[in-house]
C-alpha atoms as a PDB file:
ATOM      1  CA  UNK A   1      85.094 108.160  90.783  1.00  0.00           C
ATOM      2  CA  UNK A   2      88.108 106.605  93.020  1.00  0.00           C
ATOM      3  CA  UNK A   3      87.549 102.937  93.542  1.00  0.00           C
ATOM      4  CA  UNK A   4      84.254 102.431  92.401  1.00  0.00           C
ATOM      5  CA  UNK A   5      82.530  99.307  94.022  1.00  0.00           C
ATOM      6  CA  UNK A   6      85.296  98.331  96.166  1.00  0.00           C
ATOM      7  CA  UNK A   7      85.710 101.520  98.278  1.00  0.00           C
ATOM      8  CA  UNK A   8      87.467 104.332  98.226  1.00  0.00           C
ATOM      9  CA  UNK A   9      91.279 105.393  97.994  1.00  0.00           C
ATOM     10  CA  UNK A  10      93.296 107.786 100.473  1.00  0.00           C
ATOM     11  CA  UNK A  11      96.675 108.402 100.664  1.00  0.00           C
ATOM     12  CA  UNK A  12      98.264 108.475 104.025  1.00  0.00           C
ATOM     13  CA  UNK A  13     100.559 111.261 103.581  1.00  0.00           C
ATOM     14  CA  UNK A  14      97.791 114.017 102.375  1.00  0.00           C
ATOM     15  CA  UNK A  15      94.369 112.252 103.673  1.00  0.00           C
ATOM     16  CA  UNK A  16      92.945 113.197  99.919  1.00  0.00           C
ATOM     17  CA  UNK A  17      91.299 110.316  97.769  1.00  0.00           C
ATOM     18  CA  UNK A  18      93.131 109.252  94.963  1.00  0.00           C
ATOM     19  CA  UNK A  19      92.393 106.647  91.950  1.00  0.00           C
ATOM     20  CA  UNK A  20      92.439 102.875  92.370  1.00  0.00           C
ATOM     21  CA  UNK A  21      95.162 102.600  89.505  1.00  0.00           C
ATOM     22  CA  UNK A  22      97.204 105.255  91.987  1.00  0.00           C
ATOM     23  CA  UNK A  23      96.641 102.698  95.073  1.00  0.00           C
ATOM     24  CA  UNK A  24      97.444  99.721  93.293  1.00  0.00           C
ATOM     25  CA  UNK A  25     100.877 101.321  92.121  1.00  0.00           C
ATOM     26  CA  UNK A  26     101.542 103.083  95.451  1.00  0.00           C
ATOM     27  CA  UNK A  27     100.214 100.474  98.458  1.00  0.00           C
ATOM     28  CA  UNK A  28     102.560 101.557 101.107  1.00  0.00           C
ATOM     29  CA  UNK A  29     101.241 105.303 100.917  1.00  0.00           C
ATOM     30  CA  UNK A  30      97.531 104.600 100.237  1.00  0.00           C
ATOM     31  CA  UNK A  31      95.025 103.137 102.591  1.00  0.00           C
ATOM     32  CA  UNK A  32      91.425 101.546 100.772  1.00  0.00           C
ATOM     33  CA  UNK A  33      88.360 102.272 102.949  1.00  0.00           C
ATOM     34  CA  UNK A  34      85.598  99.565 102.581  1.00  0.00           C
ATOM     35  CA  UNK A  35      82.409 100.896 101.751  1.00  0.00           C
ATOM     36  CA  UNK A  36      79.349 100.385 103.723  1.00  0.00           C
ATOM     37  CA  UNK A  37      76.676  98.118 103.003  1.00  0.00           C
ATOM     38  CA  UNK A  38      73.522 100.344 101.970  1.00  0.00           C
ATOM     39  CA  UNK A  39      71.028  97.890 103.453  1.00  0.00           C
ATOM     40  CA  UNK A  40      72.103  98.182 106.963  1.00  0.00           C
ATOM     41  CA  UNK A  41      69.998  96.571 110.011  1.00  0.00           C
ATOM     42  CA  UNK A  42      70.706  99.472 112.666  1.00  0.00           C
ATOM     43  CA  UNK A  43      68.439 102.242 112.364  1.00  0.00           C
ATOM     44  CA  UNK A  44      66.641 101.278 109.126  1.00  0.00           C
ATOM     45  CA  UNK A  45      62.772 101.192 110.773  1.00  0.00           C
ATOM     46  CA  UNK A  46      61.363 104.696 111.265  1.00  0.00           C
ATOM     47  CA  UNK A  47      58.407 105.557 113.461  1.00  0.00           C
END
């Protein structure tokens, strides 16, 4: 999978995800989403 553990890789021009070694070469055309923390606060507690 694209950018495992640090997020994951879309290029600007086509919006599709593409491989961290792509994004490293090509970081004027790719954009690296942050993933979200899987322990989040908001909403956790259910009734």
């Amino acid at each position: 999978m694209a950018g495992k553990g640090k997020g994951s890789s879309r290029s600007a021009v086509t919006g599709r995800y593409v491989t961290s070694n792509y994004a490293s070469k090509n970081p004027r055309t790719t954009v690296t989403e942050a993933r979200k923390p899987s322990g989040s606060a908001k909403g956790s507690k259910k009734c």
